[in-house]
Protein backbone atom coordinates (compact mmCIF):
# COMPACT_ATOMS: atom_id res chain seq x y z
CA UNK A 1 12.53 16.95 3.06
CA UNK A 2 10.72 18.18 5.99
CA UNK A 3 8.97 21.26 7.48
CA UNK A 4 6.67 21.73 10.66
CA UNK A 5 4.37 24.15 11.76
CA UNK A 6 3.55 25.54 14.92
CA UNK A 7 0.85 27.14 16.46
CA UNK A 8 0.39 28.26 20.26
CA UNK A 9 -2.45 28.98 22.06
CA UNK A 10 -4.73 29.25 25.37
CA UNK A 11 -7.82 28.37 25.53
CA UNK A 12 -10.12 29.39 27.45
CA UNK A 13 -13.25 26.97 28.80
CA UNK A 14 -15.99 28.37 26.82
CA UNK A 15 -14.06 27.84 23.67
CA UNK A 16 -12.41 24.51 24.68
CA UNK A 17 -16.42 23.39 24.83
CA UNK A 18 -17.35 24.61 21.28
CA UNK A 19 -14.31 22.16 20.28
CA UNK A 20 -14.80 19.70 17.23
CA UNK A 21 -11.82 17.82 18.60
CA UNK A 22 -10.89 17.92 21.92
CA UNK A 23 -8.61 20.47 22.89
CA UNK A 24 -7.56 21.10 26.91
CA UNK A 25 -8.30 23.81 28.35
CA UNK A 26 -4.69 24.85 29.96
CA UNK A 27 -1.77 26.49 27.75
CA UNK A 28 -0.84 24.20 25.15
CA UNK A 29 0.96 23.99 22.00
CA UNK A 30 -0.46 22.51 18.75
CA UNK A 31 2.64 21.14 16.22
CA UNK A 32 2.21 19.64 13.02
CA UNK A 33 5.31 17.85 12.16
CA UNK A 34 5.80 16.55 8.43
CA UNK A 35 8.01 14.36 6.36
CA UNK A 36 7.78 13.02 2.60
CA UNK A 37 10.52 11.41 0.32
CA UNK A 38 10.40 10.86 -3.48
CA UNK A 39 10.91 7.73 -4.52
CA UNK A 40 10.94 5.80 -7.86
CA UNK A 41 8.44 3.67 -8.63
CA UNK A 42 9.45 0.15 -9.00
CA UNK A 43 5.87 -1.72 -9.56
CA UNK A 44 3.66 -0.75 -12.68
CA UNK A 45 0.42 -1.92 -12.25
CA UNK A 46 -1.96 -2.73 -15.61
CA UNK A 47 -5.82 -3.24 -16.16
CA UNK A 48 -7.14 -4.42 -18.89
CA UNK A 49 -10.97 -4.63 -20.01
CA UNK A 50 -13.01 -6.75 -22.38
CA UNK A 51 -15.96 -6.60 -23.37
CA UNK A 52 -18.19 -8.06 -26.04
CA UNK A 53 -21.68 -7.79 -28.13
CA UNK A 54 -23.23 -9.99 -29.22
CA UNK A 55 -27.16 -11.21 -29.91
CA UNK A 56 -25.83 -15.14 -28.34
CA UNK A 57 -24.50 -14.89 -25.15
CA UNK A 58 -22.33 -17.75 -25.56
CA UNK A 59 -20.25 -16.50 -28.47
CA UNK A 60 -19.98 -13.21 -26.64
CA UNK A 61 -18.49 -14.90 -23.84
CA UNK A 62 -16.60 -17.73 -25.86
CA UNK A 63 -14.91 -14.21 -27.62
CA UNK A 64 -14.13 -12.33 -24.08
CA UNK A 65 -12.63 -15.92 -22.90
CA UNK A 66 -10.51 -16.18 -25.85
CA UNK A 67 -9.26 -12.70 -25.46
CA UNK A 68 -8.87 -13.43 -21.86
CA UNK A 69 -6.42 -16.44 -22.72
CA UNK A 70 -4.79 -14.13 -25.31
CA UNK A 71 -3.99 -11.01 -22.39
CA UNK A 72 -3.14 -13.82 -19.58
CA UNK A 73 -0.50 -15.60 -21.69
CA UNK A 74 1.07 -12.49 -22.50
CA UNK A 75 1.07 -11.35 -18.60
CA UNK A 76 2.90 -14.13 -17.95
CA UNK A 77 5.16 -13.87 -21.13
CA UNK A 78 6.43 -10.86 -20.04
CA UNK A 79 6.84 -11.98 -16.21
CA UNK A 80 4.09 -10.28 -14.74
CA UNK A 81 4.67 -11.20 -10.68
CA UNK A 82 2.33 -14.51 -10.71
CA UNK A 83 0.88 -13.16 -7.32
CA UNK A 84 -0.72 -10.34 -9.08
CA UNK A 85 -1.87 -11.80 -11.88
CA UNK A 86 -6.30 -11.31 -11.19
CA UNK A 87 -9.07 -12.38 -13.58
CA UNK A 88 -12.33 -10.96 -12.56
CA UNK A 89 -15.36 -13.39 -13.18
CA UNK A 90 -17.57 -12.70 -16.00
CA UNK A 91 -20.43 -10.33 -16.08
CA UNK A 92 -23.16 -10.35 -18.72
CA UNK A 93 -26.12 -7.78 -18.94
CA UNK A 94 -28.26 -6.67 -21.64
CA UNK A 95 -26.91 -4.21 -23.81
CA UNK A 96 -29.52 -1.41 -25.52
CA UNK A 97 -29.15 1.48 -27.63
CA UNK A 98 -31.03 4.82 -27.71
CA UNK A 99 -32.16 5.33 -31.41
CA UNK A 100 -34.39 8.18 -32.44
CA UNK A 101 -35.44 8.12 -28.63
CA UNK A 102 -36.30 4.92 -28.47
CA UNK A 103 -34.30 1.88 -26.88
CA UNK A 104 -33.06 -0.82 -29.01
CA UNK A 105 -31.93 -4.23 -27.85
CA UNK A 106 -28.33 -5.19 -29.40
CA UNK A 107 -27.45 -8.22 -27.43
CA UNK A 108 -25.57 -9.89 -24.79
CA UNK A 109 -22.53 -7.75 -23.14
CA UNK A 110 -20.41 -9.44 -21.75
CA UNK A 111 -17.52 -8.00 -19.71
CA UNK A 112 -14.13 -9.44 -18.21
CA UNK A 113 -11.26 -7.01 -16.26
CA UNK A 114 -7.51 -8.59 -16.12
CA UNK A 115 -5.17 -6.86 -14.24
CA UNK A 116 -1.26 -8.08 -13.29
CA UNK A 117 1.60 -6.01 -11.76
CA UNK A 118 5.04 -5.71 -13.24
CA UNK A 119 8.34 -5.26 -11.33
CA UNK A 120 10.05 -3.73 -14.45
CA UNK A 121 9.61 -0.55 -16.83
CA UNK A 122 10.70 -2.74 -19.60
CA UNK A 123 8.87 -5.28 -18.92
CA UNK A 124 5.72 -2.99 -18.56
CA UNK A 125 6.88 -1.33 -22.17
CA UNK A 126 7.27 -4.52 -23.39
CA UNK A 127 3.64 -5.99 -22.55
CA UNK A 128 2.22 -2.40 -23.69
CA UNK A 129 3.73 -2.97 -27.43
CA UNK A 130 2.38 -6.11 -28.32
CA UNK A 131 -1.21 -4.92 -26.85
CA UNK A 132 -3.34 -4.93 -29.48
CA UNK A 133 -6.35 -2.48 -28.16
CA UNK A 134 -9.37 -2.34 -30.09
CA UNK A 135 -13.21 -1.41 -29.31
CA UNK A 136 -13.29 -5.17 -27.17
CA UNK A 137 -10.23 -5.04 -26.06
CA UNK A 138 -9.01 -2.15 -24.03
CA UNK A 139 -5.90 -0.47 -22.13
CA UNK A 140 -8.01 0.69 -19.00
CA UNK A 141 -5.06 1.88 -16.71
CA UNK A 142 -1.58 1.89 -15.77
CA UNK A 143 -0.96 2.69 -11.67
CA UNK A 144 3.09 2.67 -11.09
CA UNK A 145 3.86 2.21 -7.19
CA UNK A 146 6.58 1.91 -5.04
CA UNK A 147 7.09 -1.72 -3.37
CA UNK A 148 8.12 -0.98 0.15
CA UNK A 149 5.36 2.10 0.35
CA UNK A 150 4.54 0.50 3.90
CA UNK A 151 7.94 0.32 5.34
CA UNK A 152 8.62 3.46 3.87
CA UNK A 153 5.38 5.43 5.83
CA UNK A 154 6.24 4.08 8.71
CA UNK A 155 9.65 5.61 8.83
CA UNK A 156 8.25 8.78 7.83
CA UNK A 157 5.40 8.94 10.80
CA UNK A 158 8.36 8.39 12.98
CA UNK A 159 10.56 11.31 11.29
CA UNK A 160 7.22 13.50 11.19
CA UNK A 161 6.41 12.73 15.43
CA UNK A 162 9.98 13.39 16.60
CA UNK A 163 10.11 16.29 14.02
CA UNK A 164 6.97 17.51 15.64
CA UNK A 165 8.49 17.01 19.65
CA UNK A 166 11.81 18.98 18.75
CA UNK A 167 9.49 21.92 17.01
CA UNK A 168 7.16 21.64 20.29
CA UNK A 169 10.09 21.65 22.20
CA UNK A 170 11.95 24.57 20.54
CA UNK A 171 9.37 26.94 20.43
CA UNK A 172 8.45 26.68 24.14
CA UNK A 173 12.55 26.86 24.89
CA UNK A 174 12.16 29.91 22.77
CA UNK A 175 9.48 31.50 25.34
CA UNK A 176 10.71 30.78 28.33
CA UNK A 177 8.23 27.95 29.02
CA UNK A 178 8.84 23.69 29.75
CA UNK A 179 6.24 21.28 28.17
CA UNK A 180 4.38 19.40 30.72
CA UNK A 181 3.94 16.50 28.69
CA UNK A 182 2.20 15.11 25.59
CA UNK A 183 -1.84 15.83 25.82
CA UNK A 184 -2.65 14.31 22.10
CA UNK A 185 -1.45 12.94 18.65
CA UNK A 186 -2.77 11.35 15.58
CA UNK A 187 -2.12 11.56 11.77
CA UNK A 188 -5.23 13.06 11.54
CA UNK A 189 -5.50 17.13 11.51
CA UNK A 190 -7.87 18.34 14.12
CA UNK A 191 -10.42 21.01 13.42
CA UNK A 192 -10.65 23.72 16.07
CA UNK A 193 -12.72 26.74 16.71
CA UNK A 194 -9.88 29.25 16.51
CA UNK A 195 -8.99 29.88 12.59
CA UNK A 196 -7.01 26.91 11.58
CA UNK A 197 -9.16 24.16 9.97
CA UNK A 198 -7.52 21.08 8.18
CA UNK A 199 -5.40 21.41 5.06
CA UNK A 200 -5.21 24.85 5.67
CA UNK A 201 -2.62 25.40 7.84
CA UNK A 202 -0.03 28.62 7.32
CA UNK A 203 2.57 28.41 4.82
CA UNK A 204 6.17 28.52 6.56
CA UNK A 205 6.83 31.86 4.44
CA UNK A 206 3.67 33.80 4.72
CA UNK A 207 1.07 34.53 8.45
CA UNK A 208 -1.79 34.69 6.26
CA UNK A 209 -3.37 31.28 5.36
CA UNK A 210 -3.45 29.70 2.18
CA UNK A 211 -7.33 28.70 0.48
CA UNK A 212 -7.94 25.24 0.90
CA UNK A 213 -5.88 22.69 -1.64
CA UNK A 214 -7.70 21.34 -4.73
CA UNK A 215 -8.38 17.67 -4.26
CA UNK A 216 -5.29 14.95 -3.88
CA UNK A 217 -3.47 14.00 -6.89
CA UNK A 218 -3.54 10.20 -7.46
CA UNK A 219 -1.57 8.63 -5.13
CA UNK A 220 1.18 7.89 -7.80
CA UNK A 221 2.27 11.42 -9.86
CA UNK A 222 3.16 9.85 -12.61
CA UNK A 223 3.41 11.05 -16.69
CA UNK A 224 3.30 8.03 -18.66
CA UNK A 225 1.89 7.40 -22.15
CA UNK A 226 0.70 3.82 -22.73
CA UNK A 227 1.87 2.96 -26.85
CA UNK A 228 4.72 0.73 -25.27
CA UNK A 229 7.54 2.55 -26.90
CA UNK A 230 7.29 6.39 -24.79
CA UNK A 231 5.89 4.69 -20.96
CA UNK A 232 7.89 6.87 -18.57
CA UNK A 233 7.84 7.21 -15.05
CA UNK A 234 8.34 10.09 -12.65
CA UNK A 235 8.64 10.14 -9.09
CA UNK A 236 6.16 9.07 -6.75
CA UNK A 237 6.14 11.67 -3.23
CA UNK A 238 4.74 9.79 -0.21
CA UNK A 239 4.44 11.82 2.37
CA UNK A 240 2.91 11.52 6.48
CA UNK A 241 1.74 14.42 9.23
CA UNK A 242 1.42 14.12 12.67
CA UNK A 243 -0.67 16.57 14.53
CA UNK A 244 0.83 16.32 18.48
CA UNK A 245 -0.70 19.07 21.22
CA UNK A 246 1.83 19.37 24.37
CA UNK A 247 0.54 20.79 27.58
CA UNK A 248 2.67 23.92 28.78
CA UNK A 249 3.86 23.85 32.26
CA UNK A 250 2.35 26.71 35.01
């Protein structure tokens, strides 16, 4: 699915100057061109943490690494890609408690994050149900993605630049005018002194601009609840903009 939007203007010197990004002064037009493509996820990554207490610091780490053995032999039991499998090195600090306002020492923490990728829901279910979480031993995130996500955005910055030469194209067809040739692009919106800042450019069915987007979902849009038996997976949306300005022939 795609969409563009267009904007044309002429600027005169005195504004071109109060520019954040460099704008030319001639008639130009300013295109956004956009594409995106749901896709389902087909890689379901999985951190795990553990951590430990303990007044001796070696049976607080002897427990993590035991844990550690137990999560890593299950990784690979349920054919975790062996690239992926990671084991972050140990970290110990002291570990204190705030009791009637004062600290108290309670010993050694020591602290371990696994993480390992799966190429299968099942297999991802299946690791998830014979996790046994408990207060040293914890679920800390699931991240599905989509294995060709590179491949993929680089087909759709090609779909969103061409999109964004035919809408260039069309609109100055449309007035009469001939482009005079590409003057900038980037995947990176431009701010401008003129009313449009980034992520707030018009929506295609209304003049008047929307307010500014909350902040980006996670990359991966994804309802899943981690017992094992109910993981699901939606689609992931991966989308690219190109911002192009075309000079207008005179």
């Amino acid at each position: 699915m795609k969409c563009a939007w267009i904007l044309l203007a002429c600027l005169c010197p005195s504004l071109a100057f109060a520019q954040i990004s460099s704008l030319p002064s001639q008639p130009h037009l300013l295109v956004k061109g956009e594409a995106h493509r749901e896709v389902m996820p087909d890689r379901f990554g999985v951190l795990v943490t553990l951590q430990r207490v303990d007044p001796s610091p070696e049976l607080a780490r002897s427990q993590v690494q035991a844990d550690a053995a137990t999560v890593l032999a299950a990784f690979r039991g349920h054919h975790a890609l062996s690239d992926s499998i990671d084991a972050a090195t140990l970290t110990i600090q002291p570990k204190t408690e705030y009791i009637d306002g004062r600290a108290v020492f309670k010993g050694s923490e020591v602290t371990r994050r696994l993480a390992a990728t799966f190429k299968t829901l099942a297999d991802t279910r299946a690791f998830l149900a014979g996790l046994k979480t408990s207060a040293s031993l914890q679920l800390s995130g699931i991240t599905p993605s989509y294995s060709d996500e590179a491949g993929l955005r680089k087909t759709l910055k090609g779909e969103a630049a061409r999109q964004s030469r035919e809408a260039a194209e069309g609109l100055a067809k449309a007035y009469g005018a001939k482009l005079a040739g590409l003057y900038t692009i980037s995947d990176v919106a431009p701010a401008f002194s003129y009313g449009i800042q980034a992520g707030t450019w018009p929506d295609a069915r209304s003049s008047v601009p929307p307010a500014p987007p909350a902040p980006p979902a996670p990359a991966s849009d994804i309802a899943a609840r981690v017992d094992g038996e109910s993981l699901e997976a939606g689609s992931i949306t991966l989308s690219e903009n190109v911002y192009a300005v075309f000079l207008i022939a005179q």
